[in-house]
PDB file of N, CA and C in Angstrom:
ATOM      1  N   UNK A   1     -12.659 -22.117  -1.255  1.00  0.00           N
ATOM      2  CA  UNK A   1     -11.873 -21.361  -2.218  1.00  0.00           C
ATOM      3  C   UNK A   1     -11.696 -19.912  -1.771  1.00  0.00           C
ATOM      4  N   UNK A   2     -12.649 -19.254  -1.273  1.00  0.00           N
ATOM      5  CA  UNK A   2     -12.263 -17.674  -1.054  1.00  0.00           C
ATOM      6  C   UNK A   2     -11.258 -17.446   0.264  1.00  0.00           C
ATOM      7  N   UNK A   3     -11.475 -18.805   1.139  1.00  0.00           N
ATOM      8  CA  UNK A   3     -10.702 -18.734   2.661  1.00  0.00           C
ATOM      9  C   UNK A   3      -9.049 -18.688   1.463  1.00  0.00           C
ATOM     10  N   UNK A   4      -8.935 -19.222   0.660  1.00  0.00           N
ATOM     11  CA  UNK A   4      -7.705 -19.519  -0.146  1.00  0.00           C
ATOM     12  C   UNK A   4      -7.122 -18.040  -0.531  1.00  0.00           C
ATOM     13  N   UNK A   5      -8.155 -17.594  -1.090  1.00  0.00           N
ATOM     14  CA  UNK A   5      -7.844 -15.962  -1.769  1.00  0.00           C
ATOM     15  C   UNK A   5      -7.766 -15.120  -1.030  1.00  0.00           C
ATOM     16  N   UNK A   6      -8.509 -14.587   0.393  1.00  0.00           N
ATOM     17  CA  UNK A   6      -8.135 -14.277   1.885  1.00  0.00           C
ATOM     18  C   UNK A   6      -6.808 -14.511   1.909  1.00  0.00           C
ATOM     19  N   UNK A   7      -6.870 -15.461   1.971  1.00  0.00           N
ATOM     20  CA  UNK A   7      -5.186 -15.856   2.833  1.00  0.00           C
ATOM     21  C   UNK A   7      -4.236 -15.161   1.933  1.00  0.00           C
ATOM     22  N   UNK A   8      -4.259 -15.245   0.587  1.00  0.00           N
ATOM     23  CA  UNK A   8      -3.058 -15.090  -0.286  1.00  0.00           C
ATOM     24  C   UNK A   8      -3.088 -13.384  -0.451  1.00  0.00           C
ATOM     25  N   UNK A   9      -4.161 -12.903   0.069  1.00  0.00           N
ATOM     26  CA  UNK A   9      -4.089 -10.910  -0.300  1.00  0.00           C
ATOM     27  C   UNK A   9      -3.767 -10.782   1.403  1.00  0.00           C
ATOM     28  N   UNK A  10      -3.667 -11.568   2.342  1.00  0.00           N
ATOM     29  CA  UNK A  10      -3.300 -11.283   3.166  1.00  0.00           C
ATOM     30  C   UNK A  10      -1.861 -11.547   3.156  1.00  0.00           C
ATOM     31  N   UNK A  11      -1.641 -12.740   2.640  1.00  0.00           N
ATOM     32  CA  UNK A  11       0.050 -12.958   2.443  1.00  0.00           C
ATOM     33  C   UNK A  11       0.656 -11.585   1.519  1.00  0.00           C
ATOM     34  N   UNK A  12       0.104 -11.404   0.732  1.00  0.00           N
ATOM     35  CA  UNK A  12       0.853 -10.166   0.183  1.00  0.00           C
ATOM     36  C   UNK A  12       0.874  -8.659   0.571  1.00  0.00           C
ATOM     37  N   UNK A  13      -0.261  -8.184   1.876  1.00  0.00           N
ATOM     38  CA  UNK A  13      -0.279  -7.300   2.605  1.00  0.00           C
ATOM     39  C   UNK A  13       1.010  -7.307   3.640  1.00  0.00           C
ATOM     40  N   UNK A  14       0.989  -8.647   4.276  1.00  0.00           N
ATOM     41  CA  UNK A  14       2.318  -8.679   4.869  1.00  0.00           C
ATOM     42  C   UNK A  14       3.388  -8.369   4.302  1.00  0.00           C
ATOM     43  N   UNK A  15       3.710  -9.055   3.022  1.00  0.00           N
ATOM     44  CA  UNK A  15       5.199  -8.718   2.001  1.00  0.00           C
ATOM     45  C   UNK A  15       5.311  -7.057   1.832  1.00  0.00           C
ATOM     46  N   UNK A  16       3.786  -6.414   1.460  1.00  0.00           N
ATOM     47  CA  UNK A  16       4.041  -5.162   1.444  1.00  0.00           C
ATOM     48  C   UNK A  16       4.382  -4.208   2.590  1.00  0.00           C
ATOM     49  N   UNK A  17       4.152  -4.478   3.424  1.00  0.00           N
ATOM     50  CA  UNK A  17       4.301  -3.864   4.878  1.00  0.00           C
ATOM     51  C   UNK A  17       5.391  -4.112   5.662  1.00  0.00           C
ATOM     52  N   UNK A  18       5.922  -5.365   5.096  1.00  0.00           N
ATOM     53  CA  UNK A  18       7.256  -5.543   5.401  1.00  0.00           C
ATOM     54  C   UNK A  18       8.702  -5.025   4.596  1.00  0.00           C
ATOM     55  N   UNK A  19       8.877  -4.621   3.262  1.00  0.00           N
ATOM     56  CA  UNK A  19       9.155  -4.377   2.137  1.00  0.00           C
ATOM     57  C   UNK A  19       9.154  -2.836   2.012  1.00  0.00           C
ATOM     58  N   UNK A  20       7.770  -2.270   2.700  1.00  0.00           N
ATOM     59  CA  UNK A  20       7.747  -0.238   2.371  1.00  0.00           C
ATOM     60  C   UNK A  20       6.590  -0.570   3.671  1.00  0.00           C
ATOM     61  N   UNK A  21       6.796  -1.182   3.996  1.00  0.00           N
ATOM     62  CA  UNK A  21       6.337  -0.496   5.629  1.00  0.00           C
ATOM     63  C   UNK A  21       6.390   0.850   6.115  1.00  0.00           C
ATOM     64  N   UNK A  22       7.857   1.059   5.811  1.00  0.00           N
ATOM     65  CA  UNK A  22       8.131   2.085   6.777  1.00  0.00           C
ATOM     66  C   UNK A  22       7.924   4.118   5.669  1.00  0.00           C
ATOM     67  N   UNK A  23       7.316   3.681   4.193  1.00  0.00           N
ATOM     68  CA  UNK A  23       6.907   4.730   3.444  1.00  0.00           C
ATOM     69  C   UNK A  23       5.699   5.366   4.047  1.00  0.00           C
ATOM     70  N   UNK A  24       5.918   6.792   4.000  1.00  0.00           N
ATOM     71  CA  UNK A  24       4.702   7.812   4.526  1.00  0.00           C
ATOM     72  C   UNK A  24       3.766   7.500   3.880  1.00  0.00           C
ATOM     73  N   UNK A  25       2.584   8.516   3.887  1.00  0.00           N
ATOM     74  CA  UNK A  25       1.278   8.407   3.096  1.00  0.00           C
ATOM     75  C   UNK A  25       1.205   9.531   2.385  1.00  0.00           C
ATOM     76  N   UNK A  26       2.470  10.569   2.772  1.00  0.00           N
ATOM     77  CA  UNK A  26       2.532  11.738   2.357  1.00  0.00           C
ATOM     78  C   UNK A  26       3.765  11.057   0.895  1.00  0.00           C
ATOM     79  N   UNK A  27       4.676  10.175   0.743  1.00  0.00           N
ATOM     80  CA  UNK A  27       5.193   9.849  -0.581  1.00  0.00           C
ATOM     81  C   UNK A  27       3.995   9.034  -1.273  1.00  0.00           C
ATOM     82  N   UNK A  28       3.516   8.336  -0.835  1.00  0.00           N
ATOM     83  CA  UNK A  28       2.207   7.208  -1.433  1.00  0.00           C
ATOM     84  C   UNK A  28       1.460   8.374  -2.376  1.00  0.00           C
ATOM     85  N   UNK A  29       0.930   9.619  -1.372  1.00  0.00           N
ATOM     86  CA  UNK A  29       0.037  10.252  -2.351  1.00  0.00           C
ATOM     87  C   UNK A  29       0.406  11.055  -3.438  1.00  0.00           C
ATOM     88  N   UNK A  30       1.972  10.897  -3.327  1.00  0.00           N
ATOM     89  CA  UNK A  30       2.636  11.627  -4.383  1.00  0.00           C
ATOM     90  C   UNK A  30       2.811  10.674  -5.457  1.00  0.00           C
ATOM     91  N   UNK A  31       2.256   9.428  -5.735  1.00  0.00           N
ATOM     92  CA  UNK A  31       2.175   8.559  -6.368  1.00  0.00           C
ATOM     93  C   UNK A  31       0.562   8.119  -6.759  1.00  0.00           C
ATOM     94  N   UNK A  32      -0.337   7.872  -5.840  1.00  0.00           N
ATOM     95  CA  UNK A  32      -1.566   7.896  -6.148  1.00  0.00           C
ATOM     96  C   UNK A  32      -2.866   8.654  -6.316  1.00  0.00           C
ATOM     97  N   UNK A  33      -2.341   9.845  -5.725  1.00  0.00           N
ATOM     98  CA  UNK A  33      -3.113  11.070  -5.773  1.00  0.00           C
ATOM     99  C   UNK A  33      -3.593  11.696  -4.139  1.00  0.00           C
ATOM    100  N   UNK A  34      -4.243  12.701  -4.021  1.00  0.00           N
ATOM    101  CA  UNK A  34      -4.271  13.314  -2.622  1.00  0.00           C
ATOM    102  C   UNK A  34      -5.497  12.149  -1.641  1.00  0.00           C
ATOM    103  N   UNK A  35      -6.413  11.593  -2.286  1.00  0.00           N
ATOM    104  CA  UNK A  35      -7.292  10.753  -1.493  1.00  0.00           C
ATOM    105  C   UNK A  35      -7.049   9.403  -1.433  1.00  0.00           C
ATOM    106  N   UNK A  36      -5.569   8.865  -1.758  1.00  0.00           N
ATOM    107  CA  UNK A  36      -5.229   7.909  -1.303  1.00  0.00           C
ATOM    108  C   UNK A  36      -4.805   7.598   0.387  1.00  0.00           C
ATOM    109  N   UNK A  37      -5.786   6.588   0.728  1.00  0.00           N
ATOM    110  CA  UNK A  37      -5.518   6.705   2.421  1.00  0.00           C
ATOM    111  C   UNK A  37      -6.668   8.048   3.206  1.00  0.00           C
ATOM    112  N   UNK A  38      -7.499   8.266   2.720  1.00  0.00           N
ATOM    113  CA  UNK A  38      -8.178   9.543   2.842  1.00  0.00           C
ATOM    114  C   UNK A  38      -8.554   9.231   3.935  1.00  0.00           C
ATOM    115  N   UNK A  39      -8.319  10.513   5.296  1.00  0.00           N
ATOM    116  CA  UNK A  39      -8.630  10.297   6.742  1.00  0.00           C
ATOM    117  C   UNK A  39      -7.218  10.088   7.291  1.00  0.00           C
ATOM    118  N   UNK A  40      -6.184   9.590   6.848  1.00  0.00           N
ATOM    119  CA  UNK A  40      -4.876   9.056   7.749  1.00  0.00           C
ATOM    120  C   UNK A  40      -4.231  10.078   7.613  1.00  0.00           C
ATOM    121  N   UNK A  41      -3.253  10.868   8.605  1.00  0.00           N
ATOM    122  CA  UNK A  41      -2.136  11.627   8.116  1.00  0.00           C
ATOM    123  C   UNK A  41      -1.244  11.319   7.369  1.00  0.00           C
ATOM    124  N   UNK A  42      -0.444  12.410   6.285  1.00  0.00           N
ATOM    125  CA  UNK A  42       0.834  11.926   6.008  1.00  0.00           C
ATOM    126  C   UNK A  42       2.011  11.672   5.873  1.00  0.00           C
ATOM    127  N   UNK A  43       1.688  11.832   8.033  1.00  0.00           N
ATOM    128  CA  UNK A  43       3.331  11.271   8.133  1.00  0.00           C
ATOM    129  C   UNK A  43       3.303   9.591   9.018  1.00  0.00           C
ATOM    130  N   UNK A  44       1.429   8.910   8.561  1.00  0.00           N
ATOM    131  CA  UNK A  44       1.608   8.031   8.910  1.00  0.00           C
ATOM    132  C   UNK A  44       2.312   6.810   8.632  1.00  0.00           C
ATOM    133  N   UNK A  45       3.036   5.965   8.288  1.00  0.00           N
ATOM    134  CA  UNK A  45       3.091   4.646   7.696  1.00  0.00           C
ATOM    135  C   UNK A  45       2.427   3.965   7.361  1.00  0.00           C
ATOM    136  N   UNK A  46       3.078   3.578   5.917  1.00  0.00           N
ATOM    137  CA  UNK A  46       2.059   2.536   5.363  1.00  0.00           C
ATOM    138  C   UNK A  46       1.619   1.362   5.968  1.00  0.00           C
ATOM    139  N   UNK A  47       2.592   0.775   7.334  1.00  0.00           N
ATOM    140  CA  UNK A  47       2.606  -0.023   8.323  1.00  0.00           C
ATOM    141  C   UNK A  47       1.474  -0.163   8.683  1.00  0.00           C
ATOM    142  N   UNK A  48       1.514   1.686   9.349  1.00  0.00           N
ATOM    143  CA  UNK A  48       0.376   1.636  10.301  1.00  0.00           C
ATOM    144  C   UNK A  48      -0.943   1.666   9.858  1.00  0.00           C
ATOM    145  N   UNK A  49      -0.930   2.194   8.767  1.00  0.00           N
ATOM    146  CA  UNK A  49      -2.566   1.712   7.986  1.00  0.00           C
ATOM    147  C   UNK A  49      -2.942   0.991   7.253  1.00  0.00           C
ATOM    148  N   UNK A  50      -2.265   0.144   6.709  1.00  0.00           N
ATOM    149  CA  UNK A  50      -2.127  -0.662   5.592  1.00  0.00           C
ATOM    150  C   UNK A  50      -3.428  -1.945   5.850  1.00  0.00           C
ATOM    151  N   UNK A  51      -4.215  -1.817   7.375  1.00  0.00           N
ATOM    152  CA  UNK A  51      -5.532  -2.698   7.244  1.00  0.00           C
ATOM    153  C   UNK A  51      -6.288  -2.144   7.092  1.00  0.00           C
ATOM    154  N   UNK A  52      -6.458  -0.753   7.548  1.00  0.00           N
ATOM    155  CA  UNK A  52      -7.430   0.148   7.410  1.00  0.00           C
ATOM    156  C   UNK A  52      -7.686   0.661   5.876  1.00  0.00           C
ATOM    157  N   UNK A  53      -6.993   0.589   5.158  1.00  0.00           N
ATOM    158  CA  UNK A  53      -7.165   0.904   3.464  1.00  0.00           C
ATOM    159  C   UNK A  53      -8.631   0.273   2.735  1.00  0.00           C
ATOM    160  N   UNK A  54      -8.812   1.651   2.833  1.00  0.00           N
ATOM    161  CA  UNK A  54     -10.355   1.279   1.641  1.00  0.00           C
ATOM    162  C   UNK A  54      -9.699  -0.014   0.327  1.00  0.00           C
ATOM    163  N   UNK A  55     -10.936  -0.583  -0.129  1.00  0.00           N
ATOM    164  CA  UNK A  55     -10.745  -1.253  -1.009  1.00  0.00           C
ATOM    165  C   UNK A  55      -9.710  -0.849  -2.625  1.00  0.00           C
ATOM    166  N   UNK A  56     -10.139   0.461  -2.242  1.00  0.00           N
ATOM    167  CA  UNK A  56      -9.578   1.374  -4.048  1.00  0.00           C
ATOM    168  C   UNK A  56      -8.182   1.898  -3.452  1.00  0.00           C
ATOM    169  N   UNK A  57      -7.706   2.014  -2.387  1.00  0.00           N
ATOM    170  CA  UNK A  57      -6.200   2.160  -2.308  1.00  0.00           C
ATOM    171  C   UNK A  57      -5.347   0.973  -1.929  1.00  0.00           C
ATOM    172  N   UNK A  58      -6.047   0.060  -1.569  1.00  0.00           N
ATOM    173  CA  UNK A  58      -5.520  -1.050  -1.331  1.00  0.00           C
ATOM    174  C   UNK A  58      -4.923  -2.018  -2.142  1.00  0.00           C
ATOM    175  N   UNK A  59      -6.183  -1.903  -3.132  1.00  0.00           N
ATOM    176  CA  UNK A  59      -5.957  -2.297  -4.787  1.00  0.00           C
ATOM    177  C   UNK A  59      -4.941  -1.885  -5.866  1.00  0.00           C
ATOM    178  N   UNK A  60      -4.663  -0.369  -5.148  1.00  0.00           N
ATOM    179  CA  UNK A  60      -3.752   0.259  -6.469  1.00  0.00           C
ATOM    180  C   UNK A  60      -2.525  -0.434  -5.851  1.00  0.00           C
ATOM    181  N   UNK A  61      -2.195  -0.254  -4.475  1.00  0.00           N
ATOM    182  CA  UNK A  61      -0.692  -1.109  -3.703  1.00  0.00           C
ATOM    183  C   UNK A  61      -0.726  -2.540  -4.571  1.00  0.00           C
ATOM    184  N   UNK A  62      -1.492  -3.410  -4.593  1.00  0.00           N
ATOM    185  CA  UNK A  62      -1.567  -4.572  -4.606  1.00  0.00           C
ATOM    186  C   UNK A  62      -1.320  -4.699  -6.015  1.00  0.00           C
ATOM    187  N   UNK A  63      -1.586  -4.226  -6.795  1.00  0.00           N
ATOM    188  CA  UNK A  63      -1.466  -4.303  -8.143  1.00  0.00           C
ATOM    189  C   UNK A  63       0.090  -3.668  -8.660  1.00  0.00           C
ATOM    190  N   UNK A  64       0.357  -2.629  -8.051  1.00  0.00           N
ATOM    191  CA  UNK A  64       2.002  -1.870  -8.465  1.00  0.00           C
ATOM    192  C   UNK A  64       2.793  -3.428  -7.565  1.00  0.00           C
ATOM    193  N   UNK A  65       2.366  -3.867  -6.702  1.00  0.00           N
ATOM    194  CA  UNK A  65       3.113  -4.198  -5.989  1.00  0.00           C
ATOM    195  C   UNK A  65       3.668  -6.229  -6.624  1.00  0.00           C
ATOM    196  N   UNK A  66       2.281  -6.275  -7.130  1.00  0.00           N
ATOM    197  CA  UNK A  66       2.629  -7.770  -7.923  1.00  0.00           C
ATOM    198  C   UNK A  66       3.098  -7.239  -9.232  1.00  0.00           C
ATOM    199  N   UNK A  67       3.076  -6.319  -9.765  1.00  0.00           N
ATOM    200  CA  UNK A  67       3.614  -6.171 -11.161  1.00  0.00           C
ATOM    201  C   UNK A  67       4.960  -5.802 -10.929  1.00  0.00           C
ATOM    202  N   UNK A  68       5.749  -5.564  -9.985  1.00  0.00           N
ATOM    203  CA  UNK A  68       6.840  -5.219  -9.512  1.00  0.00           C
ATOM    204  C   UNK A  68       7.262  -3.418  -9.501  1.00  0.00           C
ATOM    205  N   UNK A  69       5.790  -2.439  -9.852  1.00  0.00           N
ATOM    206  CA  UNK A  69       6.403  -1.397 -10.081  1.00  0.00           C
ATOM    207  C   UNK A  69       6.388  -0.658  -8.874  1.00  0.00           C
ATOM    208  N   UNK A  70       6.138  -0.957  -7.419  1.00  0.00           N
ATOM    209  CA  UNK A  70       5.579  -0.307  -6.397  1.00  0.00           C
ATOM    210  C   UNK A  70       7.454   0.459  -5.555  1.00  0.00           C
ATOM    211  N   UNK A  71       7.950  -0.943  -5.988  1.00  0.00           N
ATOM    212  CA  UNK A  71       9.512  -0.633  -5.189  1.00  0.00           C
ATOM    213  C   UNK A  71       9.931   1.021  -6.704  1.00  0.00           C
ATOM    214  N   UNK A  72      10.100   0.958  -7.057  1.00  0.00           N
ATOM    215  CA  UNK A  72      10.624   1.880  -8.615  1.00  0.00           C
ATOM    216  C   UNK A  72       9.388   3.028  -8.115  1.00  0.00           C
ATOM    217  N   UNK A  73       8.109   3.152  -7.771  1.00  0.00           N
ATOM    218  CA  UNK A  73       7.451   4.488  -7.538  1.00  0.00           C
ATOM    219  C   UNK A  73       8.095   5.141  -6.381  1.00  0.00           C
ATOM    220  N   UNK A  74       7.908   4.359  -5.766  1.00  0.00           N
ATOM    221  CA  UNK A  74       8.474   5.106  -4.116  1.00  0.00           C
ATOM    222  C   UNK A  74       9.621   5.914  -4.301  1.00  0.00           C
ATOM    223  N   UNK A  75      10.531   5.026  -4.809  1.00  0.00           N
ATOM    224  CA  UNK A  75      11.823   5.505  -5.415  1.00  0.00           C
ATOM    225  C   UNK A  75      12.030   7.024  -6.063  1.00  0.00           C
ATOM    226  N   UNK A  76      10.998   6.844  -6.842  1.00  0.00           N
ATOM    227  CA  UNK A  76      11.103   8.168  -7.523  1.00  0.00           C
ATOM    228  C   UNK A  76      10.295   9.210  -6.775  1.00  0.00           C
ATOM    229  N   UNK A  77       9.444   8.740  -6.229  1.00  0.00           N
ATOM    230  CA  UNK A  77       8.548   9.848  -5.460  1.00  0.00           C
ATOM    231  C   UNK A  77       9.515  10.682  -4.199  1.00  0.00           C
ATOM    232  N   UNK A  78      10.631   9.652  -3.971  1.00  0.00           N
ATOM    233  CA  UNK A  78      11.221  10.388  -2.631  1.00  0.00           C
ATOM    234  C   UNK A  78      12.543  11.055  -3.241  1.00  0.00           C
TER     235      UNK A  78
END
């Protein structure tokens, strides 16, 4: 069962990275606050760090992102 739940937060890391891949970390934190991604620059991509994400920023993506509000933040943040 957990190889199941693995797979499916990995299936949706892909959708997200494919989808706002290409969003800074510098709009992200204008949405989640300044220690979202803490350590990455922010003119990295969400691409490029999006495995490296602590558990608590990873979570906030994953959650805007199944509730459908993640596309509508970005939006407004830029």
């Amino acid at each position: 069962m957990k190889h199941a739940l693995d797979e499916r937060h990995r299936n949706k890391d892909g959708e997200i990275s494919h989808k706002h891949g290409n969003t800074t970390l510098g709009t992200l934190r204008k949405i989640y606050g300044k220690f979202f991604a803490a350590g990455h620059p922010e003119t990295a991509t969400l691409s490029e760090i999006l495995l490296k994400l602590n558990e608590t920023s990873l979570s906030q993506l994953r959650r805007d992102y199944e509730t459908g509000h993640l596309a509508k933040k970005i939006s407004k943040a830029t």
